[in-house]
N, C-alpha and C. Protein backbone atom coordinates (compact mmCIF):
# COMPACT_ATOMS: atom_id res chain seq x y z
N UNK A 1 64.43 68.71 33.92
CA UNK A 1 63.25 68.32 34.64
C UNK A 1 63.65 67.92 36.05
N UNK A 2 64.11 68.49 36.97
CA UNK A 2 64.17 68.79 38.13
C UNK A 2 62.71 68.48 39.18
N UNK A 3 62.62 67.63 40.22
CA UNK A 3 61.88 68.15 41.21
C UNK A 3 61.41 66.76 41.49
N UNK A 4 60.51 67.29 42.41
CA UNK A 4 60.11 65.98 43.25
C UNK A 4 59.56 64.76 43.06
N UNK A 5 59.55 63.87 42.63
CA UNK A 5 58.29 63.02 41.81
C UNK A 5 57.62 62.20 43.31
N UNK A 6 56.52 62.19 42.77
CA UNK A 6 55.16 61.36 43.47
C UNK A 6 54.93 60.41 42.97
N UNK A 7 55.08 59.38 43.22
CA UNK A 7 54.89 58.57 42.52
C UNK A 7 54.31 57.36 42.94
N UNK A 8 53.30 57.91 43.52
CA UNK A 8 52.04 56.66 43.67
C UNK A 8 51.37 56.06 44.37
N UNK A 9 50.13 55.16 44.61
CA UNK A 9 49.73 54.36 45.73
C UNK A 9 49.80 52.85 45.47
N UNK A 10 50.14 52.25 46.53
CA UNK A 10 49.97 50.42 46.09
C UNK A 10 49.43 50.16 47.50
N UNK A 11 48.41 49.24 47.04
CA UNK A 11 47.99 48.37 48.22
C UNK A 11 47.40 47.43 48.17
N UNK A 12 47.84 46.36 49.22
CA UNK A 12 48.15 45.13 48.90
C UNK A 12 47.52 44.11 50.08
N UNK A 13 46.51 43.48 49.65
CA UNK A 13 45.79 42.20 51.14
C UNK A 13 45.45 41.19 50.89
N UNK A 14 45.30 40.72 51.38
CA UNK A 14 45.14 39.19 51.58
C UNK A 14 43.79 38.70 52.54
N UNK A 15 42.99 38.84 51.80
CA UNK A 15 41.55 38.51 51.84
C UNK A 15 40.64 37.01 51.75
N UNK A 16 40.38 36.25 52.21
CA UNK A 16 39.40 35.34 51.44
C UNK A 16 39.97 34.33 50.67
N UNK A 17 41.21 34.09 50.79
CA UNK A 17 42.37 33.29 50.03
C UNK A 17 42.76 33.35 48.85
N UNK A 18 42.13 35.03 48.88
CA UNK A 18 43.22 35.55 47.33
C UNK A 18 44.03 36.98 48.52
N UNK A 19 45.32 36.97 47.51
CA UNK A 19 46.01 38.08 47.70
C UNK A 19 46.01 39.18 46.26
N UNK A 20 45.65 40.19 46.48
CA UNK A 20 45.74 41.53 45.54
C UNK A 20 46.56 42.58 45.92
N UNK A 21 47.42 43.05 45.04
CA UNK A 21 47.95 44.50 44.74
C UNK A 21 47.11 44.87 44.36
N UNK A 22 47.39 46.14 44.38
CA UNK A 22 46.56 47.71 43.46
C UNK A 22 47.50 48.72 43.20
N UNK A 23 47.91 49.17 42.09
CA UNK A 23 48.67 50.79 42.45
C UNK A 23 48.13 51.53 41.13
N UNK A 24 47.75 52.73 41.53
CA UNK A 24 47.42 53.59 40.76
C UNK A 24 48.57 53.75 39.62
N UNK A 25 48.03 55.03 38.22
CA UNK A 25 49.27 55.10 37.10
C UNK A 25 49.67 56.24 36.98
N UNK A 26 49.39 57.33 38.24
CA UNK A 26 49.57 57.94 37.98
C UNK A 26 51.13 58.50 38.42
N UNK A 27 52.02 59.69 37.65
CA UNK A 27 53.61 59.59 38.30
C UNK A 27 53.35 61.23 37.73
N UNK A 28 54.01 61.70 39.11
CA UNK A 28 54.10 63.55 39.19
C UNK A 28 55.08 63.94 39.60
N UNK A 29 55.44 65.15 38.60
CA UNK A 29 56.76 65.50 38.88
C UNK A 29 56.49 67.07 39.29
N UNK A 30 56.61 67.78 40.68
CA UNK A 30 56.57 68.91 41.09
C UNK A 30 54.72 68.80 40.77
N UNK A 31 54.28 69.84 40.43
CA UNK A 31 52.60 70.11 40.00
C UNK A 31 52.31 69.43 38.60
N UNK A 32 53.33 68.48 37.97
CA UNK A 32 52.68 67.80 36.98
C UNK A 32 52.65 66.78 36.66
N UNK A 33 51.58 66.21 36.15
CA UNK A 33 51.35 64.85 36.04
C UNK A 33 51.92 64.67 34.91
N UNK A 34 52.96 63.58 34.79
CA UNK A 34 54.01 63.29 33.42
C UNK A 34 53.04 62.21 33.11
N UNK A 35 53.21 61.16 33.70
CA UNK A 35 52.08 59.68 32.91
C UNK A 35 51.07 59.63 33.76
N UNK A 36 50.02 58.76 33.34
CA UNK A 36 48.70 58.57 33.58
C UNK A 36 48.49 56.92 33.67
N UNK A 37 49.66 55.91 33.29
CA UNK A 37 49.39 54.83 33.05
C UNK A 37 50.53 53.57 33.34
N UNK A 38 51.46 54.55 34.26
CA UNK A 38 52.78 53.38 34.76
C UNK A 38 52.38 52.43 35.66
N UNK A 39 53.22 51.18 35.41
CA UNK A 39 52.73 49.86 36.32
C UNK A 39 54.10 49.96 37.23
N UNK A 40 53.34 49.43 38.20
CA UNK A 40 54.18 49.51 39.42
C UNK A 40 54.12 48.49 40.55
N UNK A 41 53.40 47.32 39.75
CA UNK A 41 53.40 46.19 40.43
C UNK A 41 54.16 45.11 39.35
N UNK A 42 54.44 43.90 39.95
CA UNK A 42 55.51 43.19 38.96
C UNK A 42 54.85 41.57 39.12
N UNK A 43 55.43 40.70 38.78
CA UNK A 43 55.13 39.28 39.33
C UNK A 43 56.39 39.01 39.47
N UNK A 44 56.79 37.93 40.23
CA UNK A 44 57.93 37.45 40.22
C UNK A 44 58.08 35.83 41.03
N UNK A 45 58.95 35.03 40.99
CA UNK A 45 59.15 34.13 41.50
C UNK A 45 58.20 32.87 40.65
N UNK A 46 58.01 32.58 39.74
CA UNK A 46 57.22 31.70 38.52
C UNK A 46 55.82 32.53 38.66
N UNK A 47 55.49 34.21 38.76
CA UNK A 47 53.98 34.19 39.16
C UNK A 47 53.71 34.22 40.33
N UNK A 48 54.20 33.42 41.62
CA UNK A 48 53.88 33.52 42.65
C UNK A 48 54.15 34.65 43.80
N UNK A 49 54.52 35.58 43.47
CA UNK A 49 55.19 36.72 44.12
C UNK A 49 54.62 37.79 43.50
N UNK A 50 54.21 39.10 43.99
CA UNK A 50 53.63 40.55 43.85
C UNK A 50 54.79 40.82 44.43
N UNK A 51 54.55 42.32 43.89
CA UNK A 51 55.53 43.38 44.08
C UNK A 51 54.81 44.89 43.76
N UNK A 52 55.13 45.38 44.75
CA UNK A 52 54.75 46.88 44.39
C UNK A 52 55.51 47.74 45.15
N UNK A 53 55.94 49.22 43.80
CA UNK A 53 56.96 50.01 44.48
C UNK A 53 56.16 51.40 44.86
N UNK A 54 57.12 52.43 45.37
CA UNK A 54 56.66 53.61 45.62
C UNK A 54 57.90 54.30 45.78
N UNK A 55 57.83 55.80 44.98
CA UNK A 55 59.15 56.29 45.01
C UNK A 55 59.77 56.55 43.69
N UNK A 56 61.03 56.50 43.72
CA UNK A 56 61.92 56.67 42.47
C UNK A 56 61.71 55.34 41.89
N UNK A 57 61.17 55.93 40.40
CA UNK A 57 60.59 54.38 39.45
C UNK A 57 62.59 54.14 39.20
N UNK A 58 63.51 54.13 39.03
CA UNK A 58 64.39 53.70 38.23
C UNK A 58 64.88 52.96 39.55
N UNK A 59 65.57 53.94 40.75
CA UNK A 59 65.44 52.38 41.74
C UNK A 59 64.95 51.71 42.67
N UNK A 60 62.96 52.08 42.00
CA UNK A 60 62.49 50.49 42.52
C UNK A 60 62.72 49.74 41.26
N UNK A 61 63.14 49.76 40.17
CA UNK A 61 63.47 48.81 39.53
C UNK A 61 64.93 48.18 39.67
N UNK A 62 66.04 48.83 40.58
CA UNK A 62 67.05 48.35 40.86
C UNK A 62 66.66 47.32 42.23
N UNK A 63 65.28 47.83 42.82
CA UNK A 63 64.74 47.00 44.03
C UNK A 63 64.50 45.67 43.58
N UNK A 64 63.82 45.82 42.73
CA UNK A 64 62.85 44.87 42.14
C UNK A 64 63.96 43.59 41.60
N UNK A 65 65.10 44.03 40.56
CA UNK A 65 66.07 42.95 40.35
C UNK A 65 66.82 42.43 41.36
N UNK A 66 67.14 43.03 42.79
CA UNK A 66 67.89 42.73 43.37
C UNK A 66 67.33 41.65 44.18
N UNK A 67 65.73 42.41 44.97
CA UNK A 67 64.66 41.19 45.08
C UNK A 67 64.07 40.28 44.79
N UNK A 68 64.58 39.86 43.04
CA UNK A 68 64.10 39.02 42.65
C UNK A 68 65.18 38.36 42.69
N UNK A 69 66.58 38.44 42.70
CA UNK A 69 67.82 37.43 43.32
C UNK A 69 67.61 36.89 44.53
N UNK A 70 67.47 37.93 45.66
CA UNK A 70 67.45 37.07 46.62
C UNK A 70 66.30 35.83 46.82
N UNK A 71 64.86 36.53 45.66
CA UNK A 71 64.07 35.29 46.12
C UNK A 71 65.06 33.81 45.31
N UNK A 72 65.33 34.06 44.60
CA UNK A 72 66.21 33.13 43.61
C UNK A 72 67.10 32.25 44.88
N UNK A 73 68.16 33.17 45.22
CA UNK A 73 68.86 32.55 46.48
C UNK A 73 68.38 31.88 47.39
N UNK A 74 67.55 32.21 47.98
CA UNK A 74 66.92 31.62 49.14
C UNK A 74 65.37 30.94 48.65
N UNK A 75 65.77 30.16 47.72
CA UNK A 75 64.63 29.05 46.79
C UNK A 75 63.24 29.55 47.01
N UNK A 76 62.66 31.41 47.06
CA UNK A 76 61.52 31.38 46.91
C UNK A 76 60.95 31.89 48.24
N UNK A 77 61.94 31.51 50.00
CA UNK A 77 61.65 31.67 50.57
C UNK A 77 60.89 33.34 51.18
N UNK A 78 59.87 33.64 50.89
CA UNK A 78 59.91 35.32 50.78
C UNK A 78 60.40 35.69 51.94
N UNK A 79 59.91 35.25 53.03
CA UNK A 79 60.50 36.26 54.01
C UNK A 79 62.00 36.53 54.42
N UNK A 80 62.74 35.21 54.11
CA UNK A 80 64.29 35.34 54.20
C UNK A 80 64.83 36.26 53.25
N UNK A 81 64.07 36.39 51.61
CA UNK A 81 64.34 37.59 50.59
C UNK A 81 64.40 38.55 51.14
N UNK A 82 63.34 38.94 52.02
CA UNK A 82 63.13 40.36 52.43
C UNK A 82 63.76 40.96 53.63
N UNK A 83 64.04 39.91 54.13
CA UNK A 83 64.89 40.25 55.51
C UNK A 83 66.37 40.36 55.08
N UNK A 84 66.94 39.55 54.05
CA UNK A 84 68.45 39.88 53.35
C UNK A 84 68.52 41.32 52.65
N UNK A 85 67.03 41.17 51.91
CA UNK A 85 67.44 42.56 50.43
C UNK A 85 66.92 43.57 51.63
N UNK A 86 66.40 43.61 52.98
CA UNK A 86 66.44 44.83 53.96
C UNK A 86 67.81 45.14 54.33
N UNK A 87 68.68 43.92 54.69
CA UNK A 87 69.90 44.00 55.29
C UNK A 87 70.80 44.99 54.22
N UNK A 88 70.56 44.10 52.97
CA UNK A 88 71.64 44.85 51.96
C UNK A 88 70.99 46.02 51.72
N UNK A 89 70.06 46.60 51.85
CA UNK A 89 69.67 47.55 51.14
C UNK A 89 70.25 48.80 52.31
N UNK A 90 69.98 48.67 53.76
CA UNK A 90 70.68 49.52 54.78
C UNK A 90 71.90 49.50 54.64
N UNK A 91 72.63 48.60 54.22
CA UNK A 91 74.49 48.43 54.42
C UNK A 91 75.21 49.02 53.23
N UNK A 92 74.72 48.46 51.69
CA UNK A 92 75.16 48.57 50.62
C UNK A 92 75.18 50.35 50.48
N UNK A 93 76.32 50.78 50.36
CA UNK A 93 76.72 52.66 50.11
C UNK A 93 75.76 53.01 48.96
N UNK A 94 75.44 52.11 47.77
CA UNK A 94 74.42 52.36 46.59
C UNK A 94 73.26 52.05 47.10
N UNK A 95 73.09 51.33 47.51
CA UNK A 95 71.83 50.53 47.42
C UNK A 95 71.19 51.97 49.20
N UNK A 96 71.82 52.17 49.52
CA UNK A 96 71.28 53.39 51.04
C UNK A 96 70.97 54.05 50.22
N UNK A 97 70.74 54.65 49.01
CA UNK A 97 70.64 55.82 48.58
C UNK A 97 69.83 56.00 48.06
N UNK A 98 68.74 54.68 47.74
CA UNK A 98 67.48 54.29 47.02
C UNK A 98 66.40 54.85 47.99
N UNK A 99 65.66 55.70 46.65
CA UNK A 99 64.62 56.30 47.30
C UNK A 99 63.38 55.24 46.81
N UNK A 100 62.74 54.80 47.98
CA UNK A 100 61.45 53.74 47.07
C UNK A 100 61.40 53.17 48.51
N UNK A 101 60.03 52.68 48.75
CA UNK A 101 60.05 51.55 49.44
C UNK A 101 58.74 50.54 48.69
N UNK A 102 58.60 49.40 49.50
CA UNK A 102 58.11 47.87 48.35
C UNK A 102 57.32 47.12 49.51
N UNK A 103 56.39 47.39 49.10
CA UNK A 103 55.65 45.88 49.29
C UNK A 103 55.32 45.07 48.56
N UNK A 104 55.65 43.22 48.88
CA UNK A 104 56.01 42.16 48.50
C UNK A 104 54.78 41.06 49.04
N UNK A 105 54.25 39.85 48.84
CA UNK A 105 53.35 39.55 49.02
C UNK A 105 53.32 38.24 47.94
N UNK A 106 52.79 36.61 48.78
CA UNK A 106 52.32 35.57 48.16
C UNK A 106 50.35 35.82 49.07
N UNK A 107 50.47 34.26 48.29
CA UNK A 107 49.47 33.41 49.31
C UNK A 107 49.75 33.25 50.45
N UNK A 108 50.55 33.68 51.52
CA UNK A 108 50.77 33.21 52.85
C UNK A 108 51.56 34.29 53.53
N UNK A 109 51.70 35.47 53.32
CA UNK A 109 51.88 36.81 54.12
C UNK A 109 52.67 38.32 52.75
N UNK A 110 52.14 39.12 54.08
CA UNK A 110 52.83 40.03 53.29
C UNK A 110 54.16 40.70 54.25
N UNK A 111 54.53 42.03 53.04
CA UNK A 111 55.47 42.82 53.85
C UNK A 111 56.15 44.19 53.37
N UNK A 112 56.47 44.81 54.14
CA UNK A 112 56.55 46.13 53.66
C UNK A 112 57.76 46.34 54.05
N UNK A 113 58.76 46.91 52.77
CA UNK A 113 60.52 46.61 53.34
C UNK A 113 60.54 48.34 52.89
N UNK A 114 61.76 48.75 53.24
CA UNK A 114 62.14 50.07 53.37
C UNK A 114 63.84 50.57 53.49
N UNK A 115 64.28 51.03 53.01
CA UNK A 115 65.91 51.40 52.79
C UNK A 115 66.74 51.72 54.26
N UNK A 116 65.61 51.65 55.40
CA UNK A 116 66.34 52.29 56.44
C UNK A 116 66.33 50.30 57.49
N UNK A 117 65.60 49.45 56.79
CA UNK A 117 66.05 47.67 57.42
C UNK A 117 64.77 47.61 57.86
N UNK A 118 63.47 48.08 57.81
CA UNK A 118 62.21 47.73 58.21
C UNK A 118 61.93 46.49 57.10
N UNK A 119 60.98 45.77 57.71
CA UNK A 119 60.64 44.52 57.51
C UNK A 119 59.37 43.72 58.18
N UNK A 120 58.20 44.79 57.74
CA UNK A 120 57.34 44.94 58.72
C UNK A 120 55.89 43.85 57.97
N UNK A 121 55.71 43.32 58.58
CA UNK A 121 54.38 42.46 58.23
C UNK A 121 53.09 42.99 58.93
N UNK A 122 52.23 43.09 58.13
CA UNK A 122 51.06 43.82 58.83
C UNK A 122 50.19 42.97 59.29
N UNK A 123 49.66 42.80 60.58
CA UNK A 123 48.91 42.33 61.40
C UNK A 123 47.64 41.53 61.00
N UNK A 124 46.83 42.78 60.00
CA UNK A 124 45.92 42.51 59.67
C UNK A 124 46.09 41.49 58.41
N UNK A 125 47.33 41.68 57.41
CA UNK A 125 47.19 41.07 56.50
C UNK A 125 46.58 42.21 55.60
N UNK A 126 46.87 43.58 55.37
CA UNK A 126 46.82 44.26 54.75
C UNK A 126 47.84 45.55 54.74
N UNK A 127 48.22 46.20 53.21
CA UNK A 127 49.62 47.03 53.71
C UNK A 127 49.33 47.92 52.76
N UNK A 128 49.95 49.15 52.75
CA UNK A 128 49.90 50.42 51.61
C UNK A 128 50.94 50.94 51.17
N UNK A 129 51.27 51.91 50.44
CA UNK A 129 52.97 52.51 50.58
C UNK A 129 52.43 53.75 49.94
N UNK A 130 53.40 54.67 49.90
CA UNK A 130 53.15 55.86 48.90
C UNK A 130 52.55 57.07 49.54
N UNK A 131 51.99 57.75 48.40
CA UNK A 131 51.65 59.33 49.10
C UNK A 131 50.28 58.95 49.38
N UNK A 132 49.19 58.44 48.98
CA UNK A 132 48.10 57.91 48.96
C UNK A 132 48.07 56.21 49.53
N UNK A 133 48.63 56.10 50.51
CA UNK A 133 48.87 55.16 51.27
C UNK A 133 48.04 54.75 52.30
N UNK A 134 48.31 55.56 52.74
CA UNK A 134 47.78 55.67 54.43
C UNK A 134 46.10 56.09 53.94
N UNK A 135 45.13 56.76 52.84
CA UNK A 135 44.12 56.74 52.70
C UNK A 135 43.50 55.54 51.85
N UNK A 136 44.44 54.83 51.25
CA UNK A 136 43.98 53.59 50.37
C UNK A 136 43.61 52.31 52.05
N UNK A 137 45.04 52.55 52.70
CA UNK A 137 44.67 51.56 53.98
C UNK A 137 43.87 51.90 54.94
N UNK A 138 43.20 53.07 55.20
CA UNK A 138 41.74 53.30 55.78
C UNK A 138 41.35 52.67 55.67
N UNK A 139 40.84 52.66 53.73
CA UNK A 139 39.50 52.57 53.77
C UNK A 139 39.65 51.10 53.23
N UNK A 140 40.92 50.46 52.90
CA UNK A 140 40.79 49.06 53.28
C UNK A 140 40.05 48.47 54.29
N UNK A 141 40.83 48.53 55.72
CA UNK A 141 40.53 48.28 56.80
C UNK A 141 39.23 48.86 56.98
N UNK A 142 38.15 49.62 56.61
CA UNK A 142 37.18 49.53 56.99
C UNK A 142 36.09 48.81 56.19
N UNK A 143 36.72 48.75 54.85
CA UNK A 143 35.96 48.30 53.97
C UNK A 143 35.42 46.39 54.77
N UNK A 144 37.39 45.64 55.03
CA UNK A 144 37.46 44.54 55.33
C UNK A 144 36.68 44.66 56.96
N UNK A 145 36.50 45.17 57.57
CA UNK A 145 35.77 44.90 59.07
C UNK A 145 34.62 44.89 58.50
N UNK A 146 34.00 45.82 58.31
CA UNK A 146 32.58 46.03 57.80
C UNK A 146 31.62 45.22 56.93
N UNK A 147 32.44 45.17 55.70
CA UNK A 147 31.28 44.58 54.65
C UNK A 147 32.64 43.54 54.02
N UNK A 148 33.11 42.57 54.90
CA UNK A 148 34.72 41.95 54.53
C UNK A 148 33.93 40.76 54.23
N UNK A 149 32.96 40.15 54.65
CA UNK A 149 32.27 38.85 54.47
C UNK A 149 31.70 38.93 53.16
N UNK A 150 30.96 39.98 52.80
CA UNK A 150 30.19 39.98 51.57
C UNK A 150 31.28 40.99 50.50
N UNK A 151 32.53 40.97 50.41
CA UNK A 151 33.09 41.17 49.58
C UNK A 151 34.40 40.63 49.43
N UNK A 152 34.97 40.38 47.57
CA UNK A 152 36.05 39.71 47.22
C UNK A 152 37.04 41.05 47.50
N UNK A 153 38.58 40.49 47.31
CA UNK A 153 39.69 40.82 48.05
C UNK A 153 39.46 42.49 46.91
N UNK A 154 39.60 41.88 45.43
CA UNK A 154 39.57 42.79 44.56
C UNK A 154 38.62 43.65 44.83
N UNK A 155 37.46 43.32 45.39
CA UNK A 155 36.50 44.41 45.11
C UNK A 155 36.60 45.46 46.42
N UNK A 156 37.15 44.58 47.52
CA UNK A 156 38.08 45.96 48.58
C UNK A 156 39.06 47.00 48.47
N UNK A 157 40.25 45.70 47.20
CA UNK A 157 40.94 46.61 46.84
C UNK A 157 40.51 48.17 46.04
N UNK A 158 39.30 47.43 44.93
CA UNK A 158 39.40 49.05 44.23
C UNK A 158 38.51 50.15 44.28
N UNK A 159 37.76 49.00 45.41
CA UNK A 159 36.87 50.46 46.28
C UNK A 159 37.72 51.30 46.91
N UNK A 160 38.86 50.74 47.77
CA UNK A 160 40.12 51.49 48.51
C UNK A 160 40.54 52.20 47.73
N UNK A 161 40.79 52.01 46.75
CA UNK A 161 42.08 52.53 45.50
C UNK A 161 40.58 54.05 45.40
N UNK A 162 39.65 53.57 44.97
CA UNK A 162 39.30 54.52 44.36
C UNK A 162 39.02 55.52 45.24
N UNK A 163 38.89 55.27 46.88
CA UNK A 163 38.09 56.54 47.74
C UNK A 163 40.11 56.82 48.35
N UNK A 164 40.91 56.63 47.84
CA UNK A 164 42.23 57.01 48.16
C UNK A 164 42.67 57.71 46.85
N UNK A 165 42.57 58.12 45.59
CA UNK A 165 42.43 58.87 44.27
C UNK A 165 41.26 59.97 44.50
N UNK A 166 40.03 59.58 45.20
CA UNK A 166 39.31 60.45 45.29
C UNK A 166 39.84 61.92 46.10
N UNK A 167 41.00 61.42 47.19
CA UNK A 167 41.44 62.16 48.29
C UNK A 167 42.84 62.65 47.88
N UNK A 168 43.51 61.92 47.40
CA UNK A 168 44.95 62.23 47.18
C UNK A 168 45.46 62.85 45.44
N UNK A 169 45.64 63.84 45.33
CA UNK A 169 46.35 64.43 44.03
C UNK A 169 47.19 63.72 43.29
N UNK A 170 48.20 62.94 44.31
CA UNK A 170 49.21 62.18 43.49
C UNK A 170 48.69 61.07 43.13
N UNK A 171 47.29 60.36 42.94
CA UNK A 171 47.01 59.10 42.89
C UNK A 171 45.66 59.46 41.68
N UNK A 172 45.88 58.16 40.72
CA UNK A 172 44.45 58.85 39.82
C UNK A 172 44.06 57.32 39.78
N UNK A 173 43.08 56.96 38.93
CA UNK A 173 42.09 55.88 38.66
C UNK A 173 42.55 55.19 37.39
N UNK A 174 43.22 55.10 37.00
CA UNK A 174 43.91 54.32 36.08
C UNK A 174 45.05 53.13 37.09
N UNK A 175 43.78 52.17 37.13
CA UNK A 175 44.68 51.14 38.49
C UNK A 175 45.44 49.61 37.53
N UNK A 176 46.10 49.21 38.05
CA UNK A 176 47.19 48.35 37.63
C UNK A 176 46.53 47.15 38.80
N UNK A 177 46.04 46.36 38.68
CA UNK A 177 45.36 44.53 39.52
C UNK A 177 46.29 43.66 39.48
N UNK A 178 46.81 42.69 40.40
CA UNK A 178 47.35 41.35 40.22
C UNK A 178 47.00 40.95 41.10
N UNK A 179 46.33 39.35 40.85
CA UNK A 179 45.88 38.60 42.06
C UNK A 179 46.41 37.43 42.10
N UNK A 180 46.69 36.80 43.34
CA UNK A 180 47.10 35.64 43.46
C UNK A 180 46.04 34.77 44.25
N UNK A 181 45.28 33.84 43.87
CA UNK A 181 44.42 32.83 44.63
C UNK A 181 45.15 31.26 44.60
C-alpha cells in the first residue's frame, strides 16, 4: 500500500472564551478512502491543551509524545513547548523527516508549528492545517466577522468544517470536537 496519504482538516479558534478544534475522519491513501472515522485531535497537559495533526498519522503521533514532554518540561508553559519541539523538530536528523504539521491551543492562544521551525500564532486567534485547511479557515473567518456575535465558537467551527468537506475530497463529515472554556 504505497502512495500518498491525505490526511485531513483541523481547525482550531478561540472564540467567546471557549477554544475548539475540529478535524474531520476522514484518511486517503492515493484515490482511496481507507477510514472514515480517525481522531486527530488529542488533549493533553491535565485536559488543558488541544492538539491537532495533519499529515503522516504515525509521526504526528511521534509529534504528539514529544510535545507532550516538552509541555511536561517547561511546567505547561505552551508557547516555550512549541518554540523548543519547533527547534528540535528542525535540528533532530529523525525528527526533520516528519511529515505532519500541528496545531496546539489552550484558553489563552494558539499555534501552528511545522518541521521546517515555524511557530506561527494567528492574529486573529484562529488557525487550520491540512489539505482542507485553507477552506475550513475561510469560512471561519467569515463566519467569525459576520455572524461572530450571534454565534458559539463550536457552532463556527462546524459550519467551517462542514462548507470545507463540502469543497475538499480529502475531508468528510464525520468530525472529531474538543472544547476548552
Amino acid at each position: 500500500m504505497n502512495g500518498q496519504i491525505h490526511s485531513t482538516t483541523i481547525l482550531a479558534l478561540r472564540h467567546r472564551g471557549s477554544t475548539v478544534f475540529i478535524g474531520d475522519g476522514q484518511v486517503t491513501v492515493n484515490n482511496t478512502i481507507m477510514k472514515h472515522g480517525a481522531v486527530k485531535i488529542r488533549r493533553l497537559e491535565r485536559e488543558k491543551v488541544l492538539t491537532g495533526f495533519a499529515g503522516s498519522a504515525a509521526d504526528s503521533f511521534a509529534l504528539f509524545e514529544r510535545f507532550q514532554a516538552k509541555l511536561g518540561e517547561f511546567q505547561g508553559s505552551l508557547q516555550r513547548a512549541c518554540v523548543e519541539l519547533a527547534k528540535e523538530w528542525r535540528t533532530d536528523r529523525y525528527l526533520r523527516k516528519l511529515e505532519a504539521m500541528m496545531v496546539v491551543g489552550d484558553n489563552e492562544q494558539l499555534f501552528v508549528l511545522s518541521g521546517v521551525g515555524d511557530v506561527i500564532r494567528p492574529d486573529d486567534d484562529i488557525a487550520a492545517i491540512g489539505s482542507g485547511g485553507n477552506f475550513a479557515l475561510a469560512a471561519a473567518r467569515g463566519l467569525v466577522r459576520g455572524a461572530g456575535d450571534s454565534m458559539s465558537a463550536r457552532e463556527i467551527a462546524e459550519t467551517a468544517m462542514t462548507v470545507a468537506a463540502e469543497i475538499c475530497p480529502f475531508t468528510n463529515q464525520n468530525f472529531n470536537i474538543e472544547e476548552l472554556n
